[in-house]
PDB file of N, CA and C in Angstrom:
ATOM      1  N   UNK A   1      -8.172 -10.217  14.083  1.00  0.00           N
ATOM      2  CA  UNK A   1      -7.244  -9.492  13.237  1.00  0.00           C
ATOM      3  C   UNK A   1      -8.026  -8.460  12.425  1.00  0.00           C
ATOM      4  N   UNK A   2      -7.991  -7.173  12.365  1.00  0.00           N
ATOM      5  CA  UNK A   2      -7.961  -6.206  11.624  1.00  0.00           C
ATOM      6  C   UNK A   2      -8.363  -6.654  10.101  1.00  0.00           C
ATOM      7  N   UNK A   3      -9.255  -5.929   9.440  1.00  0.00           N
ATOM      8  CA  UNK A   3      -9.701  -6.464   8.376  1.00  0.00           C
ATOM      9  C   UNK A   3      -9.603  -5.185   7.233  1.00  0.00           C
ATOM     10  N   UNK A   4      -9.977  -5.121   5.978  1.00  0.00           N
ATOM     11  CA  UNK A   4      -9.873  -4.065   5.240  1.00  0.00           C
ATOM     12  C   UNK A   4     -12.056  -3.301   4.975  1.00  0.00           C
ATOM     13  N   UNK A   5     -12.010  -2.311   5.905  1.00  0.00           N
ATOM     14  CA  UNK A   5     -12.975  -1.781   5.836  1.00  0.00           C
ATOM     15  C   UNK A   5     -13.320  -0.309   5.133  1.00  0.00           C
ATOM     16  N   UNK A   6     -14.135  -0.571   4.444  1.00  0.00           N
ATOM     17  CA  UNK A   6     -14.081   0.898   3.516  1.00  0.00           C
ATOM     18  C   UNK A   6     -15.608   1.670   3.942  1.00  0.00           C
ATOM     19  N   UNK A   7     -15.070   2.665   4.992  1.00  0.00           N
ATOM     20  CA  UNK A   7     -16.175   3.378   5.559  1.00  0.00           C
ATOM     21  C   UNK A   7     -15.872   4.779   5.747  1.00  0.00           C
ATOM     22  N   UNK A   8     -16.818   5.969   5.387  1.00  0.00           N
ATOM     23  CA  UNK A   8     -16.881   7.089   5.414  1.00  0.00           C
ATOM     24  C   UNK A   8     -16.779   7.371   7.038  1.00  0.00           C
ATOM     25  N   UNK A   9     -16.174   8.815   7.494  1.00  0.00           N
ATOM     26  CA  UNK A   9     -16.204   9.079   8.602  1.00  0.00           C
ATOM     27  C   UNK A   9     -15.341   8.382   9.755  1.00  0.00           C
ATOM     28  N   UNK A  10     -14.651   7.318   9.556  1.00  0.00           N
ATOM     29  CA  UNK A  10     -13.557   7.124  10.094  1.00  0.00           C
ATOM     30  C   UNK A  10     -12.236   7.864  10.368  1.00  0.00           C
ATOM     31  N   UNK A  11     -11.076   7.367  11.129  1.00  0.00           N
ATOM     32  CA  UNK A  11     -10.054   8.242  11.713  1.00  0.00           C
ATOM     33  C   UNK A  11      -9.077   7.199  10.723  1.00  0.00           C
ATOM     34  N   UNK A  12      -9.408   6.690   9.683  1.00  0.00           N
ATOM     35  CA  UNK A  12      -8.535   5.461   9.308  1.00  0.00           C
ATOM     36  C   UNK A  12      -7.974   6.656   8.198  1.00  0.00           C
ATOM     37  N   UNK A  13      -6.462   6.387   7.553  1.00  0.00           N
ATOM     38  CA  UNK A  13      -6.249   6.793   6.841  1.00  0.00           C
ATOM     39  C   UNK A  13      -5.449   5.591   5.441  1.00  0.00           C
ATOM     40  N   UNK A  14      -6.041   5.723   4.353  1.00  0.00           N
ATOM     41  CA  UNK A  14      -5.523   5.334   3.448  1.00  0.00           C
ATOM     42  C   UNK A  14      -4.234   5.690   2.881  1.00  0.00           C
ATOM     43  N   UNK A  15      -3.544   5.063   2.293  1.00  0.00           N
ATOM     44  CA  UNK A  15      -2.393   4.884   1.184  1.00  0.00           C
ATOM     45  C   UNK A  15      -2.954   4.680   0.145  1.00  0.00           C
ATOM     46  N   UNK A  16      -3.183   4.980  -0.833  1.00  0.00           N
ATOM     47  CA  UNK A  16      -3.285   4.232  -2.617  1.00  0.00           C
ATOM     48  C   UNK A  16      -1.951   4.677  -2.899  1.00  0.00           C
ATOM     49  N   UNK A  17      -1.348   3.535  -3.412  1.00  0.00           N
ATOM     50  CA  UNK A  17       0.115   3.842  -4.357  1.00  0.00           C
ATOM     51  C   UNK A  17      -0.018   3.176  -5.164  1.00  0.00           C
ATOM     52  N   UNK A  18       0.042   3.750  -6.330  1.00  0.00           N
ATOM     53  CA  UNK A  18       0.082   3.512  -7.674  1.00  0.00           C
ATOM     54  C   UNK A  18       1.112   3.123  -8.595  1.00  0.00           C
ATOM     55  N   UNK A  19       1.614   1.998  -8.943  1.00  0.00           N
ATOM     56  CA  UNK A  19       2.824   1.743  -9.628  1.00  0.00           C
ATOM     57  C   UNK A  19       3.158   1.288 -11.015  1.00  0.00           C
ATOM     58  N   UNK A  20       3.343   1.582 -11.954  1.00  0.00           N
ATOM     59  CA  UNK A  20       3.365   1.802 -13.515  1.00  0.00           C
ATOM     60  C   UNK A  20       4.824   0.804 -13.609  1.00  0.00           C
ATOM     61  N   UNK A  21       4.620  -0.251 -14.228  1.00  0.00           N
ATOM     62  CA  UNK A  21       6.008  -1.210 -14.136  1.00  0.00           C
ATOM     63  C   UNK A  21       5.717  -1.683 -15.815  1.00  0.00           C
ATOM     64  N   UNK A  22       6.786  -2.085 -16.054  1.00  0.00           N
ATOM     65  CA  UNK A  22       6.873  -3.047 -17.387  1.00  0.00           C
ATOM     66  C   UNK A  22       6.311  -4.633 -17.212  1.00  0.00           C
ATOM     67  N   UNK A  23       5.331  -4.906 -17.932  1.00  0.00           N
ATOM     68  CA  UNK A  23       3.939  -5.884 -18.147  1.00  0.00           C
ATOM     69  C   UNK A  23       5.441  -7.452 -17.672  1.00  0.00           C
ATOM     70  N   UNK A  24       6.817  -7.184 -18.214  1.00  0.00           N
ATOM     71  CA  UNK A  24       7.403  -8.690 -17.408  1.00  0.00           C
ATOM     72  C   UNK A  24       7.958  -8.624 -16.288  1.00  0.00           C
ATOM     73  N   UNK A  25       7.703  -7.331 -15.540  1.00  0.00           N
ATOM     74  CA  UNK A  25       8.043  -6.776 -14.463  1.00  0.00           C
ATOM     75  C   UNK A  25       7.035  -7.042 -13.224  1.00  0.00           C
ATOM     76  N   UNK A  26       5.771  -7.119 -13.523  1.00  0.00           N
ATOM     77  CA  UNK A  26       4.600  -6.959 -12.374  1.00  0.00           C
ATOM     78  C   UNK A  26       4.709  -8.053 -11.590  1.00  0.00           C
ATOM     79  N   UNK A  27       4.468  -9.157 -12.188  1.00  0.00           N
ATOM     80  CA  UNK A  27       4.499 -10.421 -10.868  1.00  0.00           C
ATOM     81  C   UNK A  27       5.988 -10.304  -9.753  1.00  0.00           C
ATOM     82  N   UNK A  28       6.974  -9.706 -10.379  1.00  0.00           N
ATOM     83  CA  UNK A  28       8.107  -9.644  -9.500  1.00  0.00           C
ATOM     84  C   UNK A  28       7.756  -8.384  -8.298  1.00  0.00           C
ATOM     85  N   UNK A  29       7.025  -7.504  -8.993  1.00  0.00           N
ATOM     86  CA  UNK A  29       6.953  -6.484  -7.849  1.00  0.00           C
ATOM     87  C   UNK A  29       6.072  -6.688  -6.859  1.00  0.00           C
ATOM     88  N   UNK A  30       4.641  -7.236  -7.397  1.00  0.00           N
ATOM     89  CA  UNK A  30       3.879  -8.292  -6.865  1.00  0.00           C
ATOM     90  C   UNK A  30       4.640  -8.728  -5.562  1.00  0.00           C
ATOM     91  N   UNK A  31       5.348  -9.880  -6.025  1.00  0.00           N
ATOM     92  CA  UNK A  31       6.217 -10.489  -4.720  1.00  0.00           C
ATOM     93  C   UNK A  31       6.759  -9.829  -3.986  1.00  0.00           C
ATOM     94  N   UNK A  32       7.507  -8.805  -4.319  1.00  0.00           N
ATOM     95  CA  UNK A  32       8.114  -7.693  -3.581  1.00  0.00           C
ATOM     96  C   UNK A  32       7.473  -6.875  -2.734  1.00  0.00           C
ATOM     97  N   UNK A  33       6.649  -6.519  -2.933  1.00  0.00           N
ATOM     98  CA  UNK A  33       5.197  -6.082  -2.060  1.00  0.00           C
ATOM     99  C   UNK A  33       4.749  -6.672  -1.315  1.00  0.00           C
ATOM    100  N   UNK A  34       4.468  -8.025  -1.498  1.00  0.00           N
ATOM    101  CA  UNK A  34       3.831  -8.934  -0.646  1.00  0.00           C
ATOM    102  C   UNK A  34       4.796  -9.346   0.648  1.00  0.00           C
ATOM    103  N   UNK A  35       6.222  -9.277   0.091  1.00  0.00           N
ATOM    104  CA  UNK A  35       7.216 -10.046   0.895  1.00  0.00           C
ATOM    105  C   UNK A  35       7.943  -8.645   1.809  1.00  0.00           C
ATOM    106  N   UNK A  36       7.356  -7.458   1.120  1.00  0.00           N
ATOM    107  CA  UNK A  36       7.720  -6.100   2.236  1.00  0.00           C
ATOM    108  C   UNK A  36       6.396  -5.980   3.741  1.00  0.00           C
ATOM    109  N   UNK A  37       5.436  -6.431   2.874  1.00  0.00           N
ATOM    110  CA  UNK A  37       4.493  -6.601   4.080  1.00  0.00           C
ATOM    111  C   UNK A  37       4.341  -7.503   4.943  1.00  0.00           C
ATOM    112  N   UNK A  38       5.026  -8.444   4.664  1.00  0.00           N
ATOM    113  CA  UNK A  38       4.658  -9.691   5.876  1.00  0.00           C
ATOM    114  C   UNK A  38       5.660  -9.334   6.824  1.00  0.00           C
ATOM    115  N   UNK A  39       7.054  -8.742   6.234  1.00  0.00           N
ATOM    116  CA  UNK A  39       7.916  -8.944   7.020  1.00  0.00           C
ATOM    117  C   UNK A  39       8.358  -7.441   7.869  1.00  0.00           C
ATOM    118  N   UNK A  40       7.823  -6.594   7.110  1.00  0.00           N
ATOM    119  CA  UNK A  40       8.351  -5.211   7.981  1.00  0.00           C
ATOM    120  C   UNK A  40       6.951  -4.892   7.711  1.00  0.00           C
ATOM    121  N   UNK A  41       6.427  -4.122   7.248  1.00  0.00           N
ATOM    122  CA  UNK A  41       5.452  -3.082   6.979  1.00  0.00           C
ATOM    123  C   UNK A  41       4.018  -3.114   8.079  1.00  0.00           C
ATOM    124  N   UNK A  42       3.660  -4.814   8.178  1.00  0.00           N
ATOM    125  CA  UNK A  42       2.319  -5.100   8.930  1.00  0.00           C
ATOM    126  C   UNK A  42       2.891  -5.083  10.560  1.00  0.00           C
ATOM    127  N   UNK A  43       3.989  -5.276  10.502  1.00  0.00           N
ATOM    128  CA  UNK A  43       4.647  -5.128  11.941  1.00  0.00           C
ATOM    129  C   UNK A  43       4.822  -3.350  12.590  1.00  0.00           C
ATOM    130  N   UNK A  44       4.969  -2.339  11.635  1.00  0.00           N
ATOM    131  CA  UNK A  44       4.624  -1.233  12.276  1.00  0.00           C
ATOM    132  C   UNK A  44       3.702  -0.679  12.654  1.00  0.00           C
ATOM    133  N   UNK A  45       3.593  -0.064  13.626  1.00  0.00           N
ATOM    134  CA  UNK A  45       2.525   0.653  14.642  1.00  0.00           C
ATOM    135  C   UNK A  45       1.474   0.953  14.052  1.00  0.00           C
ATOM    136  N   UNK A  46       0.204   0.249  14.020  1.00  0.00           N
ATOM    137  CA  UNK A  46      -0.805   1.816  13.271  1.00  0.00           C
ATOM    138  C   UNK A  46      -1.433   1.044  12.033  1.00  0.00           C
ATOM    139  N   UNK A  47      -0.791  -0.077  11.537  1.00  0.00           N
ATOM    140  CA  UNK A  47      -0.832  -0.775  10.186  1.00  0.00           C
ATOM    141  C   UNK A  47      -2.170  -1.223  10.221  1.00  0.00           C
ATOM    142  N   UNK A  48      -3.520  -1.550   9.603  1.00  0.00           N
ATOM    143  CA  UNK A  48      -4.343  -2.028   9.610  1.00  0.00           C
ATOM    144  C   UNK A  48      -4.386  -2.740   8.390  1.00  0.00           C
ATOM    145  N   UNK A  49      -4.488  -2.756   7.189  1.00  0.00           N
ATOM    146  CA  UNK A  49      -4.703  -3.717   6.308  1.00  0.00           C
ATOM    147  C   UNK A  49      -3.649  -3.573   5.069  1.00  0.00           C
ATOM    148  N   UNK A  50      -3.665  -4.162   4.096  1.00  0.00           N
ATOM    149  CA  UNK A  50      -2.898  -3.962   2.942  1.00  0.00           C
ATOM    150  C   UNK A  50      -3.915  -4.745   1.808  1.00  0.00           C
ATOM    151  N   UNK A  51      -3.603  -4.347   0.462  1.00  0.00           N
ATOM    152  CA  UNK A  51      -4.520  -5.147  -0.402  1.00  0.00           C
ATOM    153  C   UNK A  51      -3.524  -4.524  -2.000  1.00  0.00           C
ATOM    154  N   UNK A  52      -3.149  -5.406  -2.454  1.00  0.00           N
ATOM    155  CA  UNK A  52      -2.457  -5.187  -3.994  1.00  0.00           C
ATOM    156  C   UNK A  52      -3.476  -5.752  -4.686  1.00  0.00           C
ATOM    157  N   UNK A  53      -3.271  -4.966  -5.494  1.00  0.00           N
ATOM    158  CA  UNK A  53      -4.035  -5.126  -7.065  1.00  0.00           C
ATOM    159  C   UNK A  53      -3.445  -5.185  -8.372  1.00  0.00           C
ATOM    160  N   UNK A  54      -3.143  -5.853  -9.265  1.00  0.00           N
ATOM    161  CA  UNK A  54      -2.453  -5.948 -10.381  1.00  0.00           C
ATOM    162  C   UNK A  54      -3.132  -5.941 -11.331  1.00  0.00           C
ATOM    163  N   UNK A  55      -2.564  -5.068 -12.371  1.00  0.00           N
ATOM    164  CA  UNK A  55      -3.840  -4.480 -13.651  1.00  0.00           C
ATOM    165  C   UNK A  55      -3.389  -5.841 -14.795  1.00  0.00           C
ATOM    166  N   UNK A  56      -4.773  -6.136 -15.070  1.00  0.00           N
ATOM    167  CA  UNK A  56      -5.321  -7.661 -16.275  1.00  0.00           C
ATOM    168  C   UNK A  56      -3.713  -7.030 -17.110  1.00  0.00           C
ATOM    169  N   UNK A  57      -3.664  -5.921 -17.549  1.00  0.00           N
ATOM    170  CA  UNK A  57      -2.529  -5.307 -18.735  1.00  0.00           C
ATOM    171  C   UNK A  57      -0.969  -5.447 -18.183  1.00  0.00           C
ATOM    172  N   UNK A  58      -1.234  -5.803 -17.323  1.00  0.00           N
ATOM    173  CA  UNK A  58       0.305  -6.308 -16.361  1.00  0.00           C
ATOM    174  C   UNK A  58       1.332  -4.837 -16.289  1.00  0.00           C
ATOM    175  N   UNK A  59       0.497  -3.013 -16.484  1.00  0.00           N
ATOM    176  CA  UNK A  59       1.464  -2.439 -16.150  1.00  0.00           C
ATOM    177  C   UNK A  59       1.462  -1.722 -15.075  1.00  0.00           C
ATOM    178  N   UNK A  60       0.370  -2.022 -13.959  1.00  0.00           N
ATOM    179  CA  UNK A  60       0.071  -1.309 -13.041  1.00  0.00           C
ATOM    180  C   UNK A  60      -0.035  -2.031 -11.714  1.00  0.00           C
ATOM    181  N   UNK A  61       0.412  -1.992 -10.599  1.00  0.00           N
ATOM    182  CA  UNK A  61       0.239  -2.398  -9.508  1.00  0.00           C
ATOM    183  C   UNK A  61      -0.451  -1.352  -8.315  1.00  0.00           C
ATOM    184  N   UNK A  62      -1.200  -1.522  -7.431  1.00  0.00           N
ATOM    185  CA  UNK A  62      -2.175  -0.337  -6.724  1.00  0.00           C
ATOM    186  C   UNK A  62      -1.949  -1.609  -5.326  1.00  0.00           C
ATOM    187  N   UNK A  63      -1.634  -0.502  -4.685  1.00  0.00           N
ATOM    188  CA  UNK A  63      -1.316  -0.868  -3.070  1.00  0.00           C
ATOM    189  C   UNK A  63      -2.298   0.079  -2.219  1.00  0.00           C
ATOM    190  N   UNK A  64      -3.330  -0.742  -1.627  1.00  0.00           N
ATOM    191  CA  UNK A  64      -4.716  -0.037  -1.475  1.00  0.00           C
ATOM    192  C   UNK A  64      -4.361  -0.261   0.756  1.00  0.00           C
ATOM    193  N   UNK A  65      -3.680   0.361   1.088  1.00  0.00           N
ATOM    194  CA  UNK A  65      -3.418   0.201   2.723  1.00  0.00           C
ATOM    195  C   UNK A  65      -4.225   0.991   3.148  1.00  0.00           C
ATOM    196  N   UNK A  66      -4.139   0.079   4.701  1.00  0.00           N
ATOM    197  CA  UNK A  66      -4.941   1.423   5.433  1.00  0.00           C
ATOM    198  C   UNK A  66      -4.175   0.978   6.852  1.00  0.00           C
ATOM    199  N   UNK A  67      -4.407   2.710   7.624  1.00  0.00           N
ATOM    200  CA  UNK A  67      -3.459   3.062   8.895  1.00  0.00           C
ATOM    201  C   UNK A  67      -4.384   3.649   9.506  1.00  0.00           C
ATOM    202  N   UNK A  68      -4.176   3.078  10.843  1.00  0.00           N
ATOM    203  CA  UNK A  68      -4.861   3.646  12.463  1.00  0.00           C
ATOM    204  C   UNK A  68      -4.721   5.596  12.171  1.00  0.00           C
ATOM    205  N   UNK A  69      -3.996   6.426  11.547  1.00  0.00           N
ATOM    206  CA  UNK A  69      -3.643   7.652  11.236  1.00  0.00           C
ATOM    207  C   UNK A  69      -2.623   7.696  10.537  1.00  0.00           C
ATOM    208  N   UNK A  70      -2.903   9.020   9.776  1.00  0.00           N
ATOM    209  CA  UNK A  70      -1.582   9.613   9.008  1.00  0.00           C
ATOM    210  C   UNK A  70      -0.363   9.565   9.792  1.00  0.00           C
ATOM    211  N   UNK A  71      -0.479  10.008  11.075  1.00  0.00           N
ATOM    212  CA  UNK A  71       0.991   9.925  11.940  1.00  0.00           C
ATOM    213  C   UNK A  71       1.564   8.005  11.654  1.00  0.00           C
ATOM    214  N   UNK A  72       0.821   7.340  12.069  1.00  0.00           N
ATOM    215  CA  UNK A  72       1.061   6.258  12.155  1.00  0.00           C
ATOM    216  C   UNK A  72       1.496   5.739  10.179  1.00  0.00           C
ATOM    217  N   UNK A  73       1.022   6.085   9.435  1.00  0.00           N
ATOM    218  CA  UNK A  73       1.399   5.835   7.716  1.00  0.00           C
ATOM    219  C   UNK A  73       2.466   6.713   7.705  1.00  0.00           C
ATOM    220  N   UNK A  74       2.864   7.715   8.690  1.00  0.00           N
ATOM    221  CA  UNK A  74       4.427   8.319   8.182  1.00  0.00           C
ATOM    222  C   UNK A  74       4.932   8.030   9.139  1.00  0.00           C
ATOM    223  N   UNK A  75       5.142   7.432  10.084  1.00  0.00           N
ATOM    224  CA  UNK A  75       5.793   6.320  11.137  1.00  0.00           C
ATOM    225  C   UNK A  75       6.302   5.306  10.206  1.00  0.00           C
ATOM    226  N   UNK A  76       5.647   4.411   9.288  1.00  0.00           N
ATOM    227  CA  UNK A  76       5.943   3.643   8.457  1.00  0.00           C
ATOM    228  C   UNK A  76       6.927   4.201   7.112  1.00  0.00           C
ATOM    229  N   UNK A  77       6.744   5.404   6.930  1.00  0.00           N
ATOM    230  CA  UNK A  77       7.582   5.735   5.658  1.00  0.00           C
ATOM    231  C   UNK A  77       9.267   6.166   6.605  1.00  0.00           C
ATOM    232  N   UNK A  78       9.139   6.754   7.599  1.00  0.00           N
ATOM    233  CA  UNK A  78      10.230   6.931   8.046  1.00  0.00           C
ATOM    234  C   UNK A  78      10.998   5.524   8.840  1.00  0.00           C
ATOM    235  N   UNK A  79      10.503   4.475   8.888  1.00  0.00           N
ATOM    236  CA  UNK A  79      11.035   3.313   8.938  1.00  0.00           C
ATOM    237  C   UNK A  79      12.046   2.817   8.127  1.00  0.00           C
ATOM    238  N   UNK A  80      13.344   2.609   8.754  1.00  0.00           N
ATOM    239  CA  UNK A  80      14.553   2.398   7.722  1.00  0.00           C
ATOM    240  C   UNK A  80      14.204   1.204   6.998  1.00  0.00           C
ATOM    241  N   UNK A  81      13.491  -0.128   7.400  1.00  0.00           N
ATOM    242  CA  UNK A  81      13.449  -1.025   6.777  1.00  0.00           C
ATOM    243  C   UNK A  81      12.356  -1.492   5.756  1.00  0.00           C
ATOM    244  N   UNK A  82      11.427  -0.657   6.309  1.00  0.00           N
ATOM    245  CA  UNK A  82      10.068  -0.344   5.110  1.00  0.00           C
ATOM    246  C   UNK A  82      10.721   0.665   4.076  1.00  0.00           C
ATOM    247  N   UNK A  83      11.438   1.808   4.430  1.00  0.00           N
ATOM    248  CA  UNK A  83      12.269   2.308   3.353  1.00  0.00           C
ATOM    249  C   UNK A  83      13.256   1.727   2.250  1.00  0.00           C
ATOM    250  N   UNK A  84      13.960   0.769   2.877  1.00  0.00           N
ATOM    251  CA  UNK A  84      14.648  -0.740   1.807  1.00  0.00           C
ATOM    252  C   UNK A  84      13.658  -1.115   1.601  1.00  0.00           C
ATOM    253  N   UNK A  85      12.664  -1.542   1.442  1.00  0.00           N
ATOM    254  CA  UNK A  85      11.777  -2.433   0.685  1.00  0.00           C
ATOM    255  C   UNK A  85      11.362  -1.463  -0.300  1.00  0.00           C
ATOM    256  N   UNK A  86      10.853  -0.651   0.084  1.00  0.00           N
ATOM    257  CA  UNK A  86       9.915   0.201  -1.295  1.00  0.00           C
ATOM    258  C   UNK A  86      11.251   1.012  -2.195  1.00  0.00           C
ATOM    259  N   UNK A  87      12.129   1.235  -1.755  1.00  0.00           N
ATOM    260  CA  UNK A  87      13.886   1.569  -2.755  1.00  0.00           C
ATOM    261  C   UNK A  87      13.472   0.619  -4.023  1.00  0.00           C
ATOM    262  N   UNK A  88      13.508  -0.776  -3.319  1.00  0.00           N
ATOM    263  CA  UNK A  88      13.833  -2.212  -3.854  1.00  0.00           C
ATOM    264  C   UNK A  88      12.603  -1.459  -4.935  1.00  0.00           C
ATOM    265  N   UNK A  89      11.154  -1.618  -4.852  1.00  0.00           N
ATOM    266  CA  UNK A  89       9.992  -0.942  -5.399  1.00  0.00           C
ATOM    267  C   UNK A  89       9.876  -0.561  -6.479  1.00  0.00           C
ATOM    268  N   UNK A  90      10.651   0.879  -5.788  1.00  0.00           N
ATOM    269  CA  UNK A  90      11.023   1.836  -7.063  1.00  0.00           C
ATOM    270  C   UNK A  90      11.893   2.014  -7.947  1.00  0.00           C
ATOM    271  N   UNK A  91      12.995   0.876  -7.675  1.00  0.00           N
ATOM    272  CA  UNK A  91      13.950   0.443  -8.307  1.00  0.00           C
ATOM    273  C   UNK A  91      13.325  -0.116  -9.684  1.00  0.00           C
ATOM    274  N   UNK A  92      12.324  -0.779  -9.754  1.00  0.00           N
ATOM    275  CA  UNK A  92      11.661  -1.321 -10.756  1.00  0.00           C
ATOM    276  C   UNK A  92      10.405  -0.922 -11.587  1.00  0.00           C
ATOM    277  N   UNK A  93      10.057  -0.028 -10.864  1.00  0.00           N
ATOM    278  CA  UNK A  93       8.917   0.505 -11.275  1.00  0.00           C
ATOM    279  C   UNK A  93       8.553   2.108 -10.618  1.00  0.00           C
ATOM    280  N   UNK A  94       7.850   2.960 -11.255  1.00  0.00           N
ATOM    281  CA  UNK A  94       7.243   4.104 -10.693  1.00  0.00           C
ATOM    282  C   UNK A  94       6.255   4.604  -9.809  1.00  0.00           C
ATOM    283  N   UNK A  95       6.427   5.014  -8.880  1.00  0.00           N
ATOM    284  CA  UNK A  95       5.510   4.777  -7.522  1.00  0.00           C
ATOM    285  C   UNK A  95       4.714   6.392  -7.814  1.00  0.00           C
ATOM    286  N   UNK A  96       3.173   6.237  -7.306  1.00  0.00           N
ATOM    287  CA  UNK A  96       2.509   7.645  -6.859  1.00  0.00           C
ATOM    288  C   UNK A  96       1.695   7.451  -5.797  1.00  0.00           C
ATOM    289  N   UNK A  97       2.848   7.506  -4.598  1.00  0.00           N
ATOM    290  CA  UNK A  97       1.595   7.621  -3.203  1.00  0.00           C
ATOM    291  C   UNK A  97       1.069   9.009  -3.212  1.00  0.00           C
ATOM    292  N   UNK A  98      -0.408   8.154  -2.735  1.00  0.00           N
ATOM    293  CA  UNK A  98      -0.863   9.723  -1.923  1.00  0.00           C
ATOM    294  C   UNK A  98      -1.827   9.099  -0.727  1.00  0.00           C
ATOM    295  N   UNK A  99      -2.175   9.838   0.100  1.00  0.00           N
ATOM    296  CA  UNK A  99      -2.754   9.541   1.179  1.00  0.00           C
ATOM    297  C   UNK A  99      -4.553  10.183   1.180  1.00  0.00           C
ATOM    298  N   UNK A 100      -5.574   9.081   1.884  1.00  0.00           N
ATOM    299  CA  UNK A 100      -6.805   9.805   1.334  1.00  0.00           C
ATOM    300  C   UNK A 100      -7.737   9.174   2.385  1.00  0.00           C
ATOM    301  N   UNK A 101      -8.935  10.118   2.349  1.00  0.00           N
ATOM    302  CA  UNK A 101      -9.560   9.444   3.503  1.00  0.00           C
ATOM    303  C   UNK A 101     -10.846   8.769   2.771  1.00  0.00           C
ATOM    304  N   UNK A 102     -11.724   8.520   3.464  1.00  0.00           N
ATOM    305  CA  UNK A 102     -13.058   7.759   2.818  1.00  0.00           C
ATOM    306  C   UNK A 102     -13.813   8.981   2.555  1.00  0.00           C
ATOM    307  N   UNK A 103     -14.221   9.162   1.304  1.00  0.00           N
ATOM    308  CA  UNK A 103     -15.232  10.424   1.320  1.00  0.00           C
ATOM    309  C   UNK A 103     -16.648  10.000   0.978  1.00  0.00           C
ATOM    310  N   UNK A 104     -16.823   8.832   0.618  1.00  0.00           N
ATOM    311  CA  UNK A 104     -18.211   8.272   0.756  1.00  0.00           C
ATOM    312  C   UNK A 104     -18.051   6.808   0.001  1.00  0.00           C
ATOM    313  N   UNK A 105     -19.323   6.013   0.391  1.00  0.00           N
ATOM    314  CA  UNK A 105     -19.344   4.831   0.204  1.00  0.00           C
ATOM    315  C   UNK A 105     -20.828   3.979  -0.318  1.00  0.00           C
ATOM    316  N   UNK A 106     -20.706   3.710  -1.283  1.00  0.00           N
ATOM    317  CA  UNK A 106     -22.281   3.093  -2.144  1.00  0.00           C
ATOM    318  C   UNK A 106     -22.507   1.543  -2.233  1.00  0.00           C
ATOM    319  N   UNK A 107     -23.510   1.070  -1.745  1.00  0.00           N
ATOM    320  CA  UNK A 107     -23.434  -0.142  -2.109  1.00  0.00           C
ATOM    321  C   UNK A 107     -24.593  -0.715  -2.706  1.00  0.00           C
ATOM    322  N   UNK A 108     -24.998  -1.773  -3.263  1.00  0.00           N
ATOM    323  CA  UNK A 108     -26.226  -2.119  -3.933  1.00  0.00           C
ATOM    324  C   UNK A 108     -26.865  -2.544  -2.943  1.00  0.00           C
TER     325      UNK A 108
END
């Protein structure tokens, strides 16, 4: 299974979406996220990893994906049923996708 690899010079393309929710709001979107990916999102074409992050301050959620290509991450946005899930999303909170590639990588 496909793993989450963070390497320069790849054809992989990232998602970071960024989501600004109210601190008694996060664990619900949390779930909502989690329960859009098991069931639609990892099932479309192209999908390689997913990884949420929830800020210690409970107002931020960061959806750190990655896709075989950009074609394949807007394959997924034009998906009617990945589209109900992230509605559901933004229904609750404020979303800022953007799409990005690896531009370099440091390690100790």
């Amino acid at each position: 299974m496909p793993t989450s690899t963070i390497a320069a010079g790849t054809t992989v393309t990232t998602l970071i979406n960024h989501f600004t929710v109210a601190p008694e709001r996060q664990a619900e979107l949390v779930a909502l996220l989690e329960e859009a990916t098991e069931e639609v999102i990892r099932h479309v074409p192209g999908f390689v990893s997913a990884n949420l992050h929830a800020s210690l301050d409970g107002t931020h959620v960061v959806n750190y994906a990655q896709w075989e290509s950009q074609e394949a991450l807007e394959g997924m946005w034009a998906d009617p049923a990945a589209r109900e899930h992230m509605a559901a999303a933004t229904a609750i909170a404020t979303a800022e996708p953007r799409m990005y590639r690896v531009a370099s990588v440091h390690h100790v």
